[in-house]
PDB file of N, CA and C in Angstrom:
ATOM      1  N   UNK A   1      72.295  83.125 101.788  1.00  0.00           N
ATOM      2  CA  UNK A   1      72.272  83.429 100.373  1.00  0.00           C
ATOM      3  C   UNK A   1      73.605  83.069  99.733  1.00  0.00           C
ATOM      4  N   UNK A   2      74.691  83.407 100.225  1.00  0.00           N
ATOM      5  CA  UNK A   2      76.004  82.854 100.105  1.00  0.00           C
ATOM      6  C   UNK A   2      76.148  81.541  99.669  1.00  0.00           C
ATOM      7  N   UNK A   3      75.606  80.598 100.620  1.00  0.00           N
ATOM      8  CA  UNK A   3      75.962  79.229 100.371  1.00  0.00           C
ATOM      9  C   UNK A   3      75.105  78.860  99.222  1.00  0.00           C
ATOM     10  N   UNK A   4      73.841  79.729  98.738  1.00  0.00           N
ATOM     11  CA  UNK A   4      72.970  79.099  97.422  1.00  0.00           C
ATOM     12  C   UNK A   4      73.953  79.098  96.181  1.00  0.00           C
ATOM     13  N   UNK A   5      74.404  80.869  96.303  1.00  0.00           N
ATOM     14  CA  UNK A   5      74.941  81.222  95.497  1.00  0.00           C
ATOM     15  C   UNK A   5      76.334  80.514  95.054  1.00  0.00           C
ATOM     16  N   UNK A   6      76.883  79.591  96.057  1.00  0.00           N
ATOM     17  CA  UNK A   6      78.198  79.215  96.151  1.00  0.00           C
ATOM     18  C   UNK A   6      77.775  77.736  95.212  1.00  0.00           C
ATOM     19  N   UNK A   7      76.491  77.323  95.048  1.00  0.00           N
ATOM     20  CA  UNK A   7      76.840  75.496  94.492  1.00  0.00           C
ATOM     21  C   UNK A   7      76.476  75.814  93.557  1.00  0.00           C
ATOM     22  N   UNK A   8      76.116  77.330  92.818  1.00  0.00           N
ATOM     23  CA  UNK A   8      76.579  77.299  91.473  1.00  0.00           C
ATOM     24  C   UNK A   8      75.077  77.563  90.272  1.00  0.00           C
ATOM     25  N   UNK A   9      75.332  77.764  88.962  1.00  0.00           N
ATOM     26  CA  UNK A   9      74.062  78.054  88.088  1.00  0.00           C
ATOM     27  C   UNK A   9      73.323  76.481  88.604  1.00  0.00           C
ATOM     28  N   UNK A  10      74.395  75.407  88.336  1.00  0.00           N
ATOM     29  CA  UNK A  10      73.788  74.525  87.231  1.00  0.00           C
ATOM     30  C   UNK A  10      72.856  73.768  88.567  1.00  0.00           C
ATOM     31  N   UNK A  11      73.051  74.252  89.973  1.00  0.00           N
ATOM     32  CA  UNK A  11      72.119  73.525  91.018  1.00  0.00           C
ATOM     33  C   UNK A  11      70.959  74.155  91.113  1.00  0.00           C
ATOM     34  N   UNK A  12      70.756  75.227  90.297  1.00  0.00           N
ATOM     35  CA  UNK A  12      69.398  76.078  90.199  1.00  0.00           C
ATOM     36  C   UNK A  12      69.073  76.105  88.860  1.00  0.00           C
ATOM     37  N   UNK A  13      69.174  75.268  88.288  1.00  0.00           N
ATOM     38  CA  UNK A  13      68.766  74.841  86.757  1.00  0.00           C
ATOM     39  C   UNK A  13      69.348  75.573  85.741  1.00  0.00           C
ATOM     40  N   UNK A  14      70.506  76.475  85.641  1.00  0.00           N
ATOM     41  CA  UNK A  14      70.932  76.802  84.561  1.00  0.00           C
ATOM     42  C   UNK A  14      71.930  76.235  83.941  1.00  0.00           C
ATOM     43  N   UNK A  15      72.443  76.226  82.818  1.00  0.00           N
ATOM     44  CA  UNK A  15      73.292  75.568  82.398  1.00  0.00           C
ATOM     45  C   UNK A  15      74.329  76.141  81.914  1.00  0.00           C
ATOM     46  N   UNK A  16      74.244  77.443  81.910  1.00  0.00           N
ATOM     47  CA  UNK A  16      75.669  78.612  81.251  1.00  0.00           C
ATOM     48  C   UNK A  16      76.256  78.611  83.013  1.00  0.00           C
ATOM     49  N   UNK A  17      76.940  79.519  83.081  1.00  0.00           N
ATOM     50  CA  UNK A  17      78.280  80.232  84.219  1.00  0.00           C
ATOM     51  C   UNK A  17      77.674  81.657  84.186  1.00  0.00           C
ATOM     52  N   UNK A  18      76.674  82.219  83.992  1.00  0.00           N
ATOM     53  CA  UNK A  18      76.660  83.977  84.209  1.00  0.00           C
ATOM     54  C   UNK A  18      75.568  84.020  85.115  1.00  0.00           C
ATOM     55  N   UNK A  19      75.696  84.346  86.120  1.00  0.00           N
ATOM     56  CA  UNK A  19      74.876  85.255  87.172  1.00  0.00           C
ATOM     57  C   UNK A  19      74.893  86.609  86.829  1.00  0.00           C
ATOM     58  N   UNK A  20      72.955  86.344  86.960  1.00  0.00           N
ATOM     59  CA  UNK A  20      72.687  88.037  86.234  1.00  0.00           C
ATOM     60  C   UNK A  20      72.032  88.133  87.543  1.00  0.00           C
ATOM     61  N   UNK A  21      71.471  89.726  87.630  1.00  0.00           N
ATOM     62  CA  UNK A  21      70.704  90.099  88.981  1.00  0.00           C
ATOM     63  C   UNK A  21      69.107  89.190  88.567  1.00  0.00           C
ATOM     64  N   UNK A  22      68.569  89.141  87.489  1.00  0.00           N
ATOM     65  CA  UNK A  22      67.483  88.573  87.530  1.00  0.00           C
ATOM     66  C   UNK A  22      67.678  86.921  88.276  1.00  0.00           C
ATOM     67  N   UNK A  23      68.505  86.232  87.708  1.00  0.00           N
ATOM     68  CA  UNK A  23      68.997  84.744  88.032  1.00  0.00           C
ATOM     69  C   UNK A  23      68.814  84.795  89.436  1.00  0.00           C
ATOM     70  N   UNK A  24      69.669  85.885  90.603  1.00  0.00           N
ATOM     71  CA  UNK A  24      69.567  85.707  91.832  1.00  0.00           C
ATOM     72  C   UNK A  24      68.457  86.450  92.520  1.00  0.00           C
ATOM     73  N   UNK A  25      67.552  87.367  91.804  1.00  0.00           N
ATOM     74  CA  UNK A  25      66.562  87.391  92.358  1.00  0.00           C
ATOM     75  C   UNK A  25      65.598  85.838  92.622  1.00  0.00           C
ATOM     76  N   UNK A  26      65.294  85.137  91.305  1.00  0.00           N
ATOM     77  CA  UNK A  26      64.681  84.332  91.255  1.00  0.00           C
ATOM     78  C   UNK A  26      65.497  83.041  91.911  1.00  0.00           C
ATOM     79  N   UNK A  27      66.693  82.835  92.693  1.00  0.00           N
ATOM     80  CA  UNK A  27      67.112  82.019  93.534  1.00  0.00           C
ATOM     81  C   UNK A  27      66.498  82.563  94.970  1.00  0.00           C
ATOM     82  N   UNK A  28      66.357  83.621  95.075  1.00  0.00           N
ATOM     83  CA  UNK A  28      66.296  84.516  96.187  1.00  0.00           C
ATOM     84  C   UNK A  28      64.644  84.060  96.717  1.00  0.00           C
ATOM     85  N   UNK A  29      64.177  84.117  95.754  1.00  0.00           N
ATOM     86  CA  UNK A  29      62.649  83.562  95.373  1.00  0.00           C
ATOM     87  C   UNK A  29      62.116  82.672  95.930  1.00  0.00           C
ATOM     88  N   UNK A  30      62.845  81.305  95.216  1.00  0.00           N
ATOM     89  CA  UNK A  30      63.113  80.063  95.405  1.00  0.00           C
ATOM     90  C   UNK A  30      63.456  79.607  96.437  1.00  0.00           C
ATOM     91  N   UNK A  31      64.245  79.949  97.299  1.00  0.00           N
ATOM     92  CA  UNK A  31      64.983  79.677  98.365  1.00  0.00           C
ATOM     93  C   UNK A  31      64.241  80.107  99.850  1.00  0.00           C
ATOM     94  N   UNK A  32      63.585  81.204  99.815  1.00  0.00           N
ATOM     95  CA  UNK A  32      63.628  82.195 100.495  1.00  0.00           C
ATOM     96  C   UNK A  32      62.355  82.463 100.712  1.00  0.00           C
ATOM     97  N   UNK A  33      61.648  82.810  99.967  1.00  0.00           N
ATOM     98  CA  UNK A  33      60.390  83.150  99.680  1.00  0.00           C
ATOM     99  C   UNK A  33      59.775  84.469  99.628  1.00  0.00           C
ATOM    100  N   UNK A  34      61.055  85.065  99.596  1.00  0.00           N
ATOM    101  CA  UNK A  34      60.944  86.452  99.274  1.00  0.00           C
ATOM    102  C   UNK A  34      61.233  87.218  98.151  1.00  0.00           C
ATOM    103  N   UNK A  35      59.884  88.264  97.760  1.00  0.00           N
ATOM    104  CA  UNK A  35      59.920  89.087  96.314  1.00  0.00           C
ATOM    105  C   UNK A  35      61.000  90.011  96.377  1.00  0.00           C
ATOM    106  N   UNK A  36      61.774  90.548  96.011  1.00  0.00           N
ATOM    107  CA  UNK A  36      62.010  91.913  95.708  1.00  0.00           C
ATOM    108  C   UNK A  36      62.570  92.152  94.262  1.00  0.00           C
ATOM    109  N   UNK A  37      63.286  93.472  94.337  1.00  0.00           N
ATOM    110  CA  UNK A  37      63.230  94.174  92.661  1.00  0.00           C
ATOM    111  C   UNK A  37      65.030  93.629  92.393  1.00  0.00           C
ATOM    112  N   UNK A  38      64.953  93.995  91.423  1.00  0.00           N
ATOM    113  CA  UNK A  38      66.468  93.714  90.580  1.00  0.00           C
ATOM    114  C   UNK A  38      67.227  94.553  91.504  1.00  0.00           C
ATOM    115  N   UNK A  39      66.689  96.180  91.880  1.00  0.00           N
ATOM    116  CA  UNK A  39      67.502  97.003  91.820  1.00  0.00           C
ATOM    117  C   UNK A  39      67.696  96.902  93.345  1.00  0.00           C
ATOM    118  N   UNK A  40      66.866  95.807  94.442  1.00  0.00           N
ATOM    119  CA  UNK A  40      67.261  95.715  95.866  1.00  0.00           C
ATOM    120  C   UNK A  40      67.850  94.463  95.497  1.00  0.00           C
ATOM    121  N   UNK A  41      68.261  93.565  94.864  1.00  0.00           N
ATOM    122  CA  UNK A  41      69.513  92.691  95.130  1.00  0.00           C
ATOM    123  C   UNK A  41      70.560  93.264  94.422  1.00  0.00           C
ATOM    124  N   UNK A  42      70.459  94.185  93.564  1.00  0.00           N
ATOM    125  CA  UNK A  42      72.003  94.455  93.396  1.00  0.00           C
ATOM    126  C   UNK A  42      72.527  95.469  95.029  1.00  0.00           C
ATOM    127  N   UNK A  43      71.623  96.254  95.303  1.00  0.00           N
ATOM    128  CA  UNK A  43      71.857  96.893  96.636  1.00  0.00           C
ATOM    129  C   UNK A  43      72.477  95.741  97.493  1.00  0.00           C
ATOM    130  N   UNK A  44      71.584  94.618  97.811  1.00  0.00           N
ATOM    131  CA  UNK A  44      71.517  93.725  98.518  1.00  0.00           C
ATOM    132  C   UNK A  44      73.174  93.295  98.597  1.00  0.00           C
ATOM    133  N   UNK A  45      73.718  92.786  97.306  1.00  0.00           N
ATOM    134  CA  UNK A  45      74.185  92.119  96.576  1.00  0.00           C
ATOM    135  C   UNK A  45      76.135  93.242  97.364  1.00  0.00           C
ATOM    136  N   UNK A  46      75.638  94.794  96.925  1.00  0.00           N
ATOM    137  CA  UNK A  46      76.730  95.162  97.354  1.00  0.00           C
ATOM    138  C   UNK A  46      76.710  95.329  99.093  1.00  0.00           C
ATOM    139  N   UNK A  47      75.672  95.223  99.578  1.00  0.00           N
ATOM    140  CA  UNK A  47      76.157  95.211 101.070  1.00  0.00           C
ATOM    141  C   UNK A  47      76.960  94.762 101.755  1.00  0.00           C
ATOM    142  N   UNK A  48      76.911  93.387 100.934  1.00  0.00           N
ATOM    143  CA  UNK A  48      77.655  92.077 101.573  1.00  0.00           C
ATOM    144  C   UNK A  48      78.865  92.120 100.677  1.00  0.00           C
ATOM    145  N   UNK A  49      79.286  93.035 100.217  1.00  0.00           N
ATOM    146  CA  UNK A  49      80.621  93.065  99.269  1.00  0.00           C
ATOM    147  C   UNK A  49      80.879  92.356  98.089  1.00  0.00           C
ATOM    148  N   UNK A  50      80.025  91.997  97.236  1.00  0.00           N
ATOM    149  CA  UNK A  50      79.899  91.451  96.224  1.00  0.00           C
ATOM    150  C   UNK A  50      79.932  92.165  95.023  1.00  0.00           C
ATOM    151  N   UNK A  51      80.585  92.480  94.007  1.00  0.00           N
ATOM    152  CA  UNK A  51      80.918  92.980  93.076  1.00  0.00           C
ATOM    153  C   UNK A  51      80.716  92.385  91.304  1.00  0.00           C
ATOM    154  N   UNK A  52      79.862  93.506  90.432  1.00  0.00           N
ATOM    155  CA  UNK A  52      80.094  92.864  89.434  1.00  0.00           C
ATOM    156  C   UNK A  52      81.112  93.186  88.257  1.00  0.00           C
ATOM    157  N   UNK A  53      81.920  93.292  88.839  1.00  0.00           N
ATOM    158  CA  UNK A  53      83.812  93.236  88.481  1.00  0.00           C
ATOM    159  C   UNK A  53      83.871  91.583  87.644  1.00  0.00           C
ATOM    160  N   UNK A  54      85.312  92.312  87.072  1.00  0.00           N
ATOM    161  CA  UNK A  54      85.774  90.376  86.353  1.00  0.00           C
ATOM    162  C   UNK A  54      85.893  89.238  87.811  1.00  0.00           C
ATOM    163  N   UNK A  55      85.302  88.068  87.232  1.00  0.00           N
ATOM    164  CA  UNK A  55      85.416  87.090  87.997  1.00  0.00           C
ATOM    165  C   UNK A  55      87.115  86.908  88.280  1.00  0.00           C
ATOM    166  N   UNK A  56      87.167  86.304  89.012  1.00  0.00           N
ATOM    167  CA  UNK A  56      88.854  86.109  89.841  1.00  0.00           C
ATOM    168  C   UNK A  56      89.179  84.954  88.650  1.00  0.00           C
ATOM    169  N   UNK A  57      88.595  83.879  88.205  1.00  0.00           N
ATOM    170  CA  UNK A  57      88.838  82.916  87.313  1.00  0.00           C
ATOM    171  C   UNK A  57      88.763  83.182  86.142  1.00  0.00           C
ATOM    172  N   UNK A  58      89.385  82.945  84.951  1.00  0.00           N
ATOM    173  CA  UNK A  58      88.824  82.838  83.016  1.00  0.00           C
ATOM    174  C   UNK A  58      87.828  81.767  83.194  1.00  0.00           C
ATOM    175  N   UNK A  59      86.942  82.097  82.323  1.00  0.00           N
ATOM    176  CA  UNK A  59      85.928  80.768  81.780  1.00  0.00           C
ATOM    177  C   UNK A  59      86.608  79.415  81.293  1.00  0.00           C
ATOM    178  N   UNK A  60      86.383  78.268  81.572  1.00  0.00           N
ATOM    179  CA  UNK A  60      86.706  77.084  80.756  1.00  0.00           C
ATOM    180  C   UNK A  60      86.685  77.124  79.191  1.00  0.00           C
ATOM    181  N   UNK A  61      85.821  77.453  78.761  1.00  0.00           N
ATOM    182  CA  UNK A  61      85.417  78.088  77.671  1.00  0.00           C
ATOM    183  C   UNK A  61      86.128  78.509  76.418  1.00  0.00           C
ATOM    184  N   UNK A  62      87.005  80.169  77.280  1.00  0.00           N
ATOM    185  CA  UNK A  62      87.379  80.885  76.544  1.00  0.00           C
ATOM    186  C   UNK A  62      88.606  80.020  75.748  1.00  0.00           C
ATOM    187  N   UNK A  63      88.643  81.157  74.599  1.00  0.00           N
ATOM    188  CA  UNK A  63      89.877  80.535  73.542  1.00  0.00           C
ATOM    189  C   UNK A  63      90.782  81.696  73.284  1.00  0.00           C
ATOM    190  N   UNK A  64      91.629  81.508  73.620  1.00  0.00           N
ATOM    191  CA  UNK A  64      92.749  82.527  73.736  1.00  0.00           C
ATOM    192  C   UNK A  64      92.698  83.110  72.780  1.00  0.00           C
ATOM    193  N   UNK A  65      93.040  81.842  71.227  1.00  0.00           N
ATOM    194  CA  UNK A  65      93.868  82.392  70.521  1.00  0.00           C
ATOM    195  C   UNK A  65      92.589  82.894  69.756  1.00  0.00           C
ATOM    196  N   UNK A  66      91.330  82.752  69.640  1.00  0.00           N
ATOM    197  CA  UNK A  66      90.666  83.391  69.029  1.00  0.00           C
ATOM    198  C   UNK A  66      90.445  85.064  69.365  1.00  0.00           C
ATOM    199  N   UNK A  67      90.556  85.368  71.083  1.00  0.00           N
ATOM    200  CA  UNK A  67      90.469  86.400  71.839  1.00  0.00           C
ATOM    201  C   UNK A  67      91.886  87.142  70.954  1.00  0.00           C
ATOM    202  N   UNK A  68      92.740  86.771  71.048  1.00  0.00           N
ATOM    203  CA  UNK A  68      93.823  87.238  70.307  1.00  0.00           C
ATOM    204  C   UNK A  68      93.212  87.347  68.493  1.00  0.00           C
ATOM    205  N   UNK A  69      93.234  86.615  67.739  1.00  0.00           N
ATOM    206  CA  UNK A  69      92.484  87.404  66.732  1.00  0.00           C
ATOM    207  C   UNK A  69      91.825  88.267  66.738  1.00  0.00           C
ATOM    208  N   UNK A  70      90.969  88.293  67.263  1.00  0.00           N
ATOM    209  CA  UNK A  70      90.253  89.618  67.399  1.00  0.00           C
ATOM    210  C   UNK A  70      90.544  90.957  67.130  1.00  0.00           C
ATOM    211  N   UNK A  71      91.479  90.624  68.573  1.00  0.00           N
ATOM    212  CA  UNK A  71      92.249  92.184  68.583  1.00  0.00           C
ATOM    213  C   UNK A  71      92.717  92.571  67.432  1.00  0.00           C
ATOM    214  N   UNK A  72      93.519  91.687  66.844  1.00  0.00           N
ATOM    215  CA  UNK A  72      94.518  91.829  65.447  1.00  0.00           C
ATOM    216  C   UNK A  72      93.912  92.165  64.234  1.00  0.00           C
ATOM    217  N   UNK A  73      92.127  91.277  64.004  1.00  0.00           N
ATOM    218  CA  UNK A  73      91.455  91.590  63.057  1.00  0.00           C
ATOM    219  C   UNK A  73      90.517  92.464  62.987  1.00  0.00           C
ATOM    220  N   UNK A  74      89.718  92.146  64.111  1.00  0.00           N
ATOM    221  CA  UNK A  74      88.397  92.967  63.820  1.00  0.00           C
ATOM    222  C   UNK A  74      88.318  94.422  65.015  1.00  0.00           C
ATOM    223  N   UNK A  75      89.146  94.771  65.879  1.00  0.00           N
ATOM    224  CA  UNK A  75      88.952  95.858  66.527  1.00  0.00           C
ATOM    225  C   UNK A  75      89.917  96.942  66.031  1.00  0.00           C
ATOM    226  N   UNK A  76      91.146  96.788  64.951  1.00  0.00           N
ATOM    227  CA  UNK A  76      91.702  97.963  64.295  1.00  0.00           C
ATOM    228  C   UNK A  76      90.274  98.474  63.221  1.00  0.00           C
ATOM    229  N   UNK A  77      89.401  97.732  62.575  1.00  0.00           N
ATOM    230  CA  UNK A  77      88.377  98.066  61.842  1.00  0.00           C
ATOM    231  C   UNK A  77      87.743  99.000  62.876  1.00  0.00           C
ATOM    232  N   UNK A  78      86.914  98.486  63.606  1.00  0.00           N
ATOM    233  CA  UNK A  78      86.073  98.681  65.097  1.00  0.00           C
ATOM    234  C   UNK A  78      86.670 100.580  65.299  1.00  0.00           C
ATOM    235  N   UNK A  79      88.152 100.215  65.284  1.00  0.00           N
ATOM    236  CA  UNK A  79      88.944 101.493  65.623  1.00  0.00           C
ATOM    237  C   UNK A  79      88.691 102.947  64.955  1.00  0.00           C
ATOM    238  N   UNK A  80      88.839 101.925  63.031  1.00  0.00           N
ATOM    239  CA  UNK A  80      88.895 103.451  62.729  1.00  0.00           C
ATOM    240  C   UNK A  80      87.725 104.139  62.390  1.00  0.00           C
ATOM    241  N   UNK A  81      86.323 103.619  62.458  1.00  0.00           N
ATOM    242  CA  UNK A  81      84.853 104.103  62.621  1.00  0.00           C
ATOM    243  C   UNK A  81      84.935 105.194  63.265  1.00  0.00           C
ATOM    244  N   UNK A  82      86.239 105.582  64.173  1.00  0.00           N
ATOM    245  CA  UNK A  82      85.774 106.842  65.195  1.00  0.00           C
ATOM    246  C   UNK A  82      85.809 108.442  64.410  1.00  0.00           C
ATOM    247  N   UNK A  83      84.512 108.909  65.067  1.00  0.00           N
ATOM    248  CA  UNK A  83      84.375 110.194  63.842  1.00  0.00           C
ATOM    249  C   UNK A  83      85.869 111.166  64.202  1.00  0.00           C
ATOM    250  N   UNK A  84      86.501 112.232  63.601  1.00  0.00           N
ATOM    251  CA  UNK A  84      87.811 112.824  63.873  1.00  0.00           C
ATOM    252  C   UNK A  84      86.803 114.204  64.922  1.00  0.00           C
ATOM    253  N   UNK A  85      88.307 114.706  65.672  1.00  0.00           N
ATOM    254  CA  UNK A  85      87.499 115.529  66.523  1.00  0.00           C
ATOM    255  C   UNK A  85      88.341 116.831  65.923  1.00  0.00           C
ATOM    256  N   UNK A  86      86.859 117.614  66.275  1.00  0.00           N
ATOM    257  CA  UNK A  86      86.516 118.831  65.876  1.00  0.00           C
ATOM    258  C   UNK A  86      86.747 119.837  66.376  1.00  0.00           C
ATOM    259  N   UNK A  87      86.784 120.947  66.869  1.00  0.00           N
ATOM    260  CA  UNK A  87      86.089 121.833  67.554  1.00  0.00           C
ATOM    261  C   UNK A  87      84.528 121.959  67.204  1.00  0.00           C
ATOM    262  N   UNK A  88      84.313 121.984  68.383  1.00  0.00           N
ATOM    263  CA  UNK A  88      82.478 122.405  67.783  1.00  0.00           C
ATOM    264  C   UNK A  88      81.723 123.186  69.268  1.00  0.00           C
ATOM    265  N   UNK A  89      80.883 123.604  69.436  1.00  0.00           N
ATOM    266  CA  UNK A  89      79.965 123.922  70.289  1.00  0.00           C
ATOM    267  C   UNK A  89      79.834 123.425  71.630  1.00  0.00           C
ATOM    268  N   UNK A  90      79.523 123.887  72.988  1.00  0.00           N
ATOM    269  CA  UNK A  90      79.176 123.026  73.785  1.00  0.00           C
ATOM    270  C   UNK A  90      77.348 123.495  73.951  1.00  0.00           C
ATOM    271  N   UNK A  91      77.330 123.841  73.289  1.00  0.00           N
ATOM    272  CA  UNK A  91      75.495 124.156  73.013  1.00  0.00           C
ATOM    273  C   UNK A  91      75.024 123.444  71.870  1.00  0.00           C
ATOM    274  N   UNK A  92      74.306 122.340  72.334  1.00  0.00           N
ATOM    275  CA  UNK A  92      72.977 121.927  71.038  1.00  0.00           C
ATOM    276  C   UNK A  92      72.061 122.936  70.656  1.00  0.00           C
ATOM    277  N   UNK A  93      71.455 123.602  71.934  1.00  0.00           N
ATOM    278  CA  UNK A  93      70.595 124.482  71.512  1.00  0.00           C
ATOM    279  C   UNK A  93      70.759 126.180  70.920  1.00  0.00           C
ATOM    280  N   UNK A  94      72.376 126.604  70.765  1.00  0.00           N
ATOM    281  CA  UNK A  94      73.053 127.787  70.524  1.00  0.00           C
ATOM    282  C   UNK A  94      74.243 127.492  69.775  1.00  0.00           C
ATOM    283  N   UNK A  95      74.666 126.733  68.939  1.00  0.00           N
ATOM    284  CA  UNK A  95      75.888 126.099  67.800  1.00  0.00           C
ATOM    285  C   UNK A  95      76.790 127.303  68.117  1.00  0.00           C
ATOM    286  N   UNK A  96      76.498 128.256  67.924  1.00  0.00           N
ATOM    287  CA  UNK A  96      77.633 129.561  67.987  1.00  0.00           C
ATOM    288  C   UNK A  96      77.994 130.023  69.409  1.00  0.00           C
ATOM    289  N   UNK A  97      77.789 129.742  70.604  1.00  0.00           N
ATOM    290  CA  UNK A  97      78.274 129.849  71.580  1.00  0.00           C
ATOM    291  C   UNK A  97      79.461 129.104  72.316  1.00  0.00           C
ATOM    292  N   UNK A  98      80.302 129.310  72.827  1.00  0.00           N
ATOM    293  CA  UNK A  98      81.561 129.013  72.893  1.00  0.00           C
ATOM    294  C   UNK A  98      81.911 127.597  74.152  1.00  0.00           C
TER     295      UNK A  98
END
């Protein structure tokens, strides 16, 4: 499964860089000839020490300096949406209990 997974989307017909659990089920499929669920290749997936953590590489892709705008423009907005904190209840169903 290793070595499928190693030559990449674009040798199993995709054309982006993201491996999702569906993608390697259906290599798994393909290859193999065996069914199983999303939720036994991600099992699968961590047996063998595989993680869906940041990739070790940046994308070709990415653009710095836009990643840097961002921050500067649109996530101080993003920021101040947050409601202020309160004291309040730890009961939905009893508001006046402590």
């Amino acid at each position: 499964m290793e070595a499928e997974l190693a030559k990449g989307l674009a040798a199993h017909g995709w054309e982006d860089q993201r491996w999702t659990l569906a993608r390697i089920k259906t290599v798994i499929g393909r290859c193999f000839h065996m069914a199983c669920t999303i939720q036994g290749v991600r099992k699968l997936l961590a047996r063998n020490g595989w993680s869906w953590q940041v990739p070790a590489r940046r994308a070709m892709e990415r653009d710095d300096e836009a990643v840097a705008g961002w921050g500067k423009e649109v996530w101080p907005c993003a920021e101040g949406w947050r409601r202020p904190v309160e004291p309040g209840s730890s009961s939905r169903t009893k508001p006046d209990s402590p």
